[in-house]
N, C-alpha and C. Protein backbone atom coordinates (compact mmCIF):
# COMPACT_ATOMS: atom_id res chain seq x y z
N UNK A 1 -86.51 10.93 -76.51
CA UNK A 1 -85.78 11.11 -75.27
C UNK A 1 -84.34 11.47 -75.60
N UNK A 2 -83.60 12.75 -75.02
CA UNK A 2 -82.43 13.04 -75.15
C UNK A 2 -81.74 12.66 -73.63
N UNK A 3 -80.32 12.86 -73.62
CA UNK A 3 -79.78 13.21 -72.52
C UNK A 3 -79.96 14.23 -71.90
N UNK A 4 -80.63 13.93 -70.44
CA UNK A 4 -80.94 14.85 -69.39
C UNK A 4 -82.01 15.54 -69.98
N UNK A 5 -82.89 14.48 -70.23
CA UNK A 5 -84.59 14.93 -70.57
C UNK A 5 -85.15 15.46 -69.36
N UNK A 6 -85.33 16.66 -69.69
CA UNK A 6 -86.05 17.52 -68.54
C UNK A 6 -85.68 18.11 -67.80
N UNK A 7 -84.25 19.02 -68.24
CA UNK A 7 -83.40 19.58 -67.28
C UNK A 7 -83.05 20.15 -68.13
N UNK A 8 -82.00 21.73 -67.80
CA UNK A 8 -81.83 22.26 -67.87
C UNK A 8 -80.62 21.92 -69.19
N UNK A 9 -80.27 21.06 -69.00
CA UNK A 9 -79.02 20.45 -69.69
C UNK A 9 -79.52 19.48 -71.28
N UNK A 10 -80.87 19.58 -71.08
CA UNK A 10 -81.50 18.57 -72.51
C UNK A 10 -80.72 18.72 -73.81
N UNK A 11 -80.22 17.56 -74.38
CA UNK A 11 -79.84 17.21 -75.58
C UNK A 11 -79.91 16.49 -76.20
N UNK A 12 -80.30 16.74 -77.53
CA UNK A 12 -80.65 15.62 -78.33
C UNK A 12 -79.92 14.23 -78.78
N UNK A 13 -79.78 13.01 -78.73
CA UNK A 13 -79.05 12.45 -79.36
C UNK A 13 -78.66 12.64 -80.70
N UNK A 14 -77.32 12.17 -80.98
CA UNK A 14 -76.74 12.87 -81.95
C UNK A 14 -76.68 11.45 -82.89
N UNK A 15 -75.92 11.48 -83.59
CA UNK A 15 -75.69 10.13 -84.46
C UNK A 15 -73.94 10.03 -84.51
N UNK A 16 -73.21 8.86 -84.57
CA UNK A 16 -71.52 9.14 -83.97
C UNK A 16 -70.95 9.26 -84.89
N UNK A 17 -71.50 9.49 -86.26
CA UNK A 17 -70.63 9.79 -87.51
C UNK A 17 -70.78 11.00 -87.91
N UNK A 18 -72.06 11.89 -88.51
CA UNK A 18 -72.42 13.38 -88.85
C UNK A 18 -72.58 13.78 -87.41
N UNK A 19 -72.44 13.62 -86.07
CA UNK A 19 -72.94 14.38 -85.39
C UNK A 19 -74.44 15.58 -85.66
N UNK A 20 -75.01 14.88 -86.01
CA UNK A 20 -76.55 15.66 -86.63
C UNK A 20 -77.88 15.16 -85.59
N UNK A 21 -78.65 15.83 -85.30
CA UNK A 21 -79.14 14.80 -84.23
C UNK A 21 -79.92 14.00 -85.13
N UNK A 22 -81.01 13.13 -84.25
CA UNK A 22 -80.66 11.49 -85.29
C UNK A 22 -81.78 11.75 -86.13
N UNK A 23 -82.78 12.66 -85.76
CA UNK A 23 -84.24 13.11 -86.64
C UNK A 23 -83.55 13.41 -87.87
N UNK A 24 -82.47 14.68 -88.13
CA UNK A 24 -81.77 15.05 -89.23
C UNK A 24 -80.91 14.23 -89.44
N UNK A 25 -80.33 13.21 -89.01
CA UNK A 25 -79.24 12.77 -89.71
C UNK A 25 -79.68 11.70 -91.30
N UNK A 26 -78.82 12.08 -92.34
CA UNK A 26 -78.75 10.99 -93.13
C UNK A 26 -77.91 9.99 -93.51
N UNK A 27 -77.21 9.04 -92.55
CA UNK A 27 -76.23 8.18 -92.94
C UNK A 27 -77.35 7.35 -93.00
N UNK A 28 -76.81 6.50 -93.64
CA UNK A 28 -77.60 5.11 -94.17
C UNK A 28 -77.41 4.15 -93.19
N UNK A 29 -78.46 3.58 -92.62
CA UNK A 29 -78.64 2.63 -91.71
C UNK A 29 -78.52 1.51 -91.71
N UNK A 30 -78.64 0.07 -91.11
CA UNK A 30 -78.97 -1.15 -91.55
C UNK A 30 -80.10 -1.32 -90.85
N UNK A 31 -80.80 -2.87 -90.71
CA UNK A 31 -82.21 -3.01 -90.22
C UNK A 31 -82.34 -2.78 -88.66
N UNK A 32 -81.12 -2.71 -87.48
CA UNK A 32 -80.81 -2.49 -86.23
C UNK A 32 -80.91 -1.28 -86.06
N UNK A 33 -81.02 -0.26 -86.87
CA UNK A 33 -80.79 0.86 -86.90
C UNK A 33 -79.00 1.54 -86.76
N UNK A 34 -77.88 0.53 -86.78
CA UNK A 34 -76.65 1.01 -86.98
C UNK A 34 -75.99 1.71 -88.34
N UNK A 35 -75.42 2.32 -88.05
CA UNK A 35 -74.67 3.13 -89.26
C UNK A 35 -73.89 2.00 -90.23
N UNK A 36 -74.45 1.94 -91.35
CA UNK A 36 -73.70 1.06 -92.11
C UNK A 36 -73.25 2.15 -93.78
N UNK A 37 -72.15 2.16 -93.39
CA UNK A 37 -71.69 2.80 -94.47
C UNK A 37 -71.23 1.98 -95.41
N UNK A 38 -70.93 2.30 -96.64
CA UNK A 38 -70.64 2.10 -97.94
C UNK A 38 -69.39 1.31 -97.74
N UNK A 39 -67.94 1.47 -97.18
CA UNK A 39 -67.07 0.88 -97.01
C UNK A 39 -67.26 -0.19 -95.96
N UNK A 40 -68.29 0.08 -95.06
CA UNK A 40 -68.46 -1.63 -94.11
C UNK A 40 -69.38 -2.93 -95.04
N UNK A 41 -69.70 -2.49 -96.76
CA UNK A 41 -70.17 -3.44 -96.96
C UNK A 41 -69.97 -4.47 -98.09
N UNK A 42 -69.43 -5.34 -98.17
CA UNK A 42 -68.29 -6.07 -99.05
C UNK A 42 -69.53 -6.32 -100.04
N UNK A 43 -69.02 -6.13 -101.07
CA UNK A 43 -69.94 -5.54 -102.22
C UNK A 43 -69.66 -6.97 -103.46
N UNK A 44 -69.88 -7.56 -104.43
CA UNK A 44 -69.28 -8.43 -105.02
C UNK A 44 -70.38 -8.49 -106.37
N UNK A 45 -69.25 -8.52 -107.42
CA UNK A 45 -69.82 -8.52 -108.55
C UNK A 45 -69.58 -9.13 -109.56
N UNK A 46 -70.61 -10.60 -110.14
CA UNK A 46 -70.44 -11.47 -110.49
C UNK A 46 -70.98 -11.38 -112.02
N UNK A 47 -70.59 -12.25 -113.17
CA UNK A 47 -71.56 -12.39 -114.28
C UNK A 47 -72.27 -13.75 -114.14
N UNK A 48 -73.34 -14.11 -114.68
CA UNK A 48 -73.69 -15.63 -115.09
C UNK A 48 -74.31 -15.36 -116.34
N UNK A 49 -74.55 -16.87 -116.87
CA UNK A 49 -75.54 -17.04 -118.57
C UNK A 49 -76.64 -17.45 -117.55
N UNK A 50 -77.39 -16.97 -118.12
CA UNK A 50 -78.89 -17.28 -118.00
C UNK A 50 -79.70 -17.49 -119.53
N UNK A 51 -80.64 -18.40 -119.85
CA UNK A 51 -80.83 -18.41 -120.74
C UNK A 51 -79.70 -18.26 -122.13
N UNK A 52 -78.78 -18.33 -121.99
CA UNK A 52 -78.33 -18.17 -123.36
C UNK A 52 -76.91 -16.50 -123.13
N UNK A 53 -77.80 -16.21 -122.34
CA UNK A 53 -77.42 -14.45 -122.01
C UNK A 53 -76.69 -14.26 -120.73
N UNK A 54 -75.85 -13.45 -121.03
CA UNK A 54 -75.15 -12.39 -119.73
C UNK A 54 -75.53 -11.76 -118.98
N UNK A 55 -75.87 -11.63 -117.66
CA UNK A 55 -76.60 -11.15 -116.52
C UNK A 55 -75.15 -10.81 -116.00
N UNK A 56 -74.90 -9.34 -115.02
CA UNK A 56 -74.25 -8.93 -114.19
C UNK A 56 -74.75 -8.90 -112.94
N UNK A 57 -74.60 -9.78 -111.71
CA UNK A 57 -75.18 -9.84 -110.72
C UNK A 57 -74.36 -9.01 -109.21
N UNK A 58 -75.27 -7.89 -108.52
CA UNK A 58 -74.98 -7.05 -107.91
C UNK A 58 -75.01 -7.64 -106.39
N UNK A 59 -74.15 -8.11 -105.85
CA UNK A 59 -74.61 -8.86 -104.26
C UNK A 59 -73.52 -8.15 -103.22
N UNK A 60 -74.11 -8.67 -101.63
CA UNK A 60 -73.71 -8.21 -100.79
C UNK A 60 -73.92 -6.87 -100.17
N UNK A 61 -74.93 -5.87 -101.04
CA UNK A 61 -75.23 -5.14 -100.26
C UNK A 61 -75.87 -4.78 -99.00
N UNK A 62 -76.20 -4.24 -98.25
CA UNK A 62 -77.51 -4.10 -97.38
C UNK A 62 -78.48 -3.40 -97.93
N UNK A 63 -79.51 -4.29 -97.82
CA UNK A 63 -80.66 -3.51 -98.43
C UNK A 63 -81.89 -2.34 -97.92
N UNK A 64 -81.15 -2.47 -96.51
CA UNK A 64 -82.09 -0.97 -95.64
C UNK A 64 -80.90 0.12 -95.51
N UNK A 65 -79.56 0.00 -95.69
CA UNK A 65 -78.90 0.82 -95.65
C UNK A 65 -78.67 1.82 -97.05
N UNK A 66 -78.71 0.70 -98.03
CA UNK A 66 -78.83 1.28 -99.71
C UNK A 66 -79.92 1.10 -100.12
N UNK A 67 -80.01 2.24 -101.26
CA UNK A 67 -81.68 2.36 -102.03
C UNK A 67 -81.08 1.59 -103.40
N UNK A 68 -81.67 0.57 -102.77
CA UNK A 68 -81.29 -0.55 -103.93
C UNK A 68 -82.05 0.04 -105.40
N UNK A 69 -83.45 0.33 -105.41
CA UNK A 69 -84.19 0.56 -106.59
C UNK A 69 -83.18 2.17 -107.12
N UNK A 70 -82.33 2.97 -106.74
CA UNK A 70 -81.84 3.97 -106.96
C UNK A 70 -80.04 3.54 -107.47
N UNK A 71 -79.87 2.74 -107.01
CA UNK A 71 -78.92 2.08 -107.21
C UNK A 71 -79.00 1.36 -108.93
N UNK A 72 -79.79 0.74 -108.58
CA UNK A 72 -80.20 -0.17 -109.85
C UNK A 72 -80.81 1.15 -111.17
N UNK A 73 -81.18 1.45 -110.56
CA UNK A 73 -81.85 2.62 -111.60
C UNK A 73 -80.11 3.60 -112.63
N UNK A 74 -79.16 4.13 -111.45
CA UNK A 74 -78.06 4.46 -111.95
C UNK A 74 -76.80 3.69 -112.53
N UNK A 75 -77.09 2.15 -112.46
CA UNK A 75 -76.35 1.13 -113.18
C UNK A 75 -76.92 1.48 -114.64
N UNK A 76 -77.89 0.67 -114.53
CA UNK A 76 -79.15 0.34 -115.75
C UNK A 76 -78.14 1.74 -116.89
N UNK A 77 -78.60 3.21 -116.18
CA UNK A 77 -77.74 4.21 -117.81
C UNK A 77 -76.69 4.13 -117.59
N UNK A 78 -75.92 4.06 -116.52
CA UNK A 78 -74.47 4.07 -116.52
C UNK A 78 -74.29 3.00 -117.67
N UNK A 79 -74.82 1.24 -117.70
CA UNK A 79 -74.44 0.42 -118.59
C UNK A 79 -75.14 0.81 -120.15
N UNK A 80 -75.93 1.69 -119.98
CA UNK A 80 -77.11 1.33 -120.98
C UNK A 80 -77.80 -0.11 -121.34
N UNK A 81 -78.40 -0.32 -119.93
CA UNK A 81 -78.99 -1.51 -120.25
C UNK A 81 -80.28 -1.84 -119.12
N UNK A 82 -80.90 -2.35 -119.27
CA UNK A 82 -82.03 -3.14 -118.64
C UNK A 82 -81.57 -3.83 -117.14
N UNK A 83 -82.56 -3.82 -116.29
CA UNK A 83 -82.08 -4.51 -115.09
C UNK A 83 -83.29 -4.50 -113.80
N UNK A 84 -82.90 -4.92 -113.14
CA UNK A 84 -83.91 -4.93 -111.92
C UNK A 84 -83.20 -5.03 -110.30
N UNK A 85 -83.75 -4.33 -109.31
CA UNK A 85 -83.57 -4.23 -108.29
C UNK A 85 -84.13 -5.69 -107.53
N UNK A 86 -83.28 -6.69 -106.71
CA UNK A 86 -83.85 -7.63 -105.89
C UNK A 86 -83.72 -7.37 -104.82
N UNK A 87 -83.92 -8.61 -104.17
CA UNK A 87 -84.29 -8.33 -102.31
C UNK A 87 -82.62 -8.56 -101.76
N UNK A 88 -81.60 -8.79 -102.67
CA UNK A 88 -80.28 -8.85 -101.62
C UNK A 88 -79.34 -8.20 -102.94
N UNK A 89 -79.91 -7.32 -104.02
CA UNK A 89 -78.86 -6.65 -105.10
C UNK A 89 -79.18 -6.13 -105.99
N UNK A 90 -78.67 -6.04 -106.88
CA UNK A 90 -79.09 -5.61 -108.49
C UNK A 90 -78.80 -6.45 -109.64
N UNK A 91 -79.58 -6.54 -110.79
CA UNK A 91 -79.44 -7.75 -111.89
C UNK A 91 -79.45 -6.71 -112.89
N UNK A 92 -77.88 -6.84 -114.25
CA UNK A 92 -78.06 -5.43 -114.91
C UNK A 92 -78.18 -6.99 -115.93
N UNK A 93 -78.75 -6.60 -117.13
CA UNK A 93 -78.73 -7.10 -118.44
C UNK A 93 -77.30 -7.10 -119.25
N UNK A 94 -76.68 -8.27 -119.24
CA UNK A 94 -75.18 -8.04 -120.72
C UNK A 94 -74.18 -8.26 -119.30
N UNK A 95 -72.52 -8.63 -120.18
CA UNK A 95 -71.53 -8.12 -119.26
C UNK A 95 -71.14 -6.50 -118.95
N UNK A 96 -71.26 -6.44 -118.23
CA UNK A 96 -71.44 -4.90 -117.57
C UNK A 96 -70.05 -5.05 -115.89
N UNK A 97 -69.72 -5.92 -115.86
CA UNK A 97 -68.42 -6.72 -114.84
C UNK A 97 -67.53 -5.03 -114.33
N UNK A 98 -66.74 -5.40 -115.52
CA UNK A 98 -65.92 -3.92 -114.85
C UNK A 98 -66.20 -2.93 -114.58
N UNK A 99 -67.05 -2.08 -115.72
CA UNK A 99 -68.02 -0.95 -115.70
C UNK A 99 -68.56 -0.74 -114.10
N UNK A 100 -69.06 -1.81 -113.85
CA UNK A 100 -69.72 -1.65 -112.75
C UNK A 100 -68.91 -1.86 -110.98
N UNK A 101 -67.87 -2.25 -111.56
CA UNK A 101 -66.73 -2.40 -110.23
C UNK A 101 -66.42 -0.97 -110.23
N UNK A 102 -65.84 -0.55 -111.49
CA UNK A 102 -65.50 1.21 -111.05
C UNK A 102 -66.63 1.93 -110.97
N UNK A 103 -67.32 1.93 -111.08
CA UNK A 103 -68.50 2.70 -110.51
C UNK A 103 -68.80 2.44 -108.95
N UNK A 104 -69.07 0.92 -108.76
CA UNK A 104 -68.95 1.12 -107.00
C UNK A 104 -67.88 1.33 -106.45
N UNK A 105 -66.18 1.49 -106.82
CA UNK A 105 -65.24 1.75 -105.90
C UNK A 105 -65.33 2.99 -106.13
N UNK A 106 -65.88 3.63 -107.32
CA UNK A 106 -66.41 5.17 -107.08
C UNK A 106 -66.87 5.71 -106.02
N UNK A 107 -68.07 5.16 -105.66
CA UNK A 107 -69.04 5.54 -104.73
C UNK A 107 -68.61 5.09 -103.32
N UNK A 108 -67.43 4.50 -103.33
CA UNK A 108 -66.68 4.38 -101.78
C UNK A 108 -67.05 2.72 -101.33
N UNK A 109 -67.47 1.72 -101.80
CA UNK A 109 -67.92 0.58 -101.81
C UNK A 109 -66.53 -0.07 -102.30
N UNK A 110 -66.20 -1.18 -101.44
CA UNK A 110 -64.75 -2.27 -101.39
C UNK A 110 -65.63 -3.38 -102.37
N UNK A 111 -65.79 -3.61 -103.46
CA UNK A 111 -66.54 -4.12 -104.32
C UNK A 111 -65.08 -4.65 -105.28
N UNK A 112 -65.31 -5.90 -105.56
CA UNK A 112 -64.33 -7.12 -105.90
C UNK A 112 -65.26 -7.74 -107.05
N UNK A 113 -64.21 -8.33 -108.08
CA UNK A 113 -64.97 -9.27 -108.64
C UNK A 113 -65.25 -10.95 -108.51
N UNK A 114 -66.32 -11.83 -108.69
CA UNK A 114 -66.52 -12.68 -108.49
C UNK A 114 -66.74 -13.79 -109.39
N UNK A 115 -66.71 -14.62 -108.85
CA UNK A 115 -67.30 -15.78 -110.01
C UNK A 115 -66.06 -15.80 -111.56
N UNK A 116 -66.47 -16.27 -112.39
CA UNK A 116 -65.56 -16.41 -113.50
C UNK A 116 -65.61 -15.24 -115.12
């Protein structure tokens, strides 16, 4: 359904950021279907020991708005290292801390560091 479905005047809804209508548009969504962009999502990036070892832990994203497994996939070579995509971030293998802060204030993400 557009505005003024069935008249002379029919238009598609648009989306309020690309103006694209919403079939074509690709901004990244959240689960409401609102526009959640990269800078609305406070990003935070922590290390812990686990076992013995350094884990870089990726939190605060949204996970229907970002392709977390694509995300995680371009850490992993960016660090050269091992990692996995979860249900609220990314887990890279080693300290990978800074590396990975400039890479998300790269990508337009307000991403801070956390923890110690």
């Amino acid at each position: 359904m557009g505005l003024f479905d069935g008249t002379p005047l029919d238009q598609p809804v648009t989306c309020e950021v690309c103006a694209q209508p919403l079939k074509q548009c690709r901004c990244p969504r959240d689960g409401q279907g609102k526009v959640s962009l990269p800078k609305d999502q406070p990003v935070r990036v922590q290390r812990e020991k686990r076992r013995g070892k350094w884990v870089t832990v990726v939190f605060g994203l949204d996970p229907h708005a970002t392709d977390l497994p694509a995300l995680a996939k371009e850490l992993r070579a960016t660090c050269a290292a091992g990692g996995t995509a979860t249900e609220d971030g990314v887990e890279i293998q080693g300290d990978h801390r800074d590396r990975i802060l400039d890479m998300l204030r790269h990508r337009g993400y307000p991403a801070k560091a956390a923890g110690g």
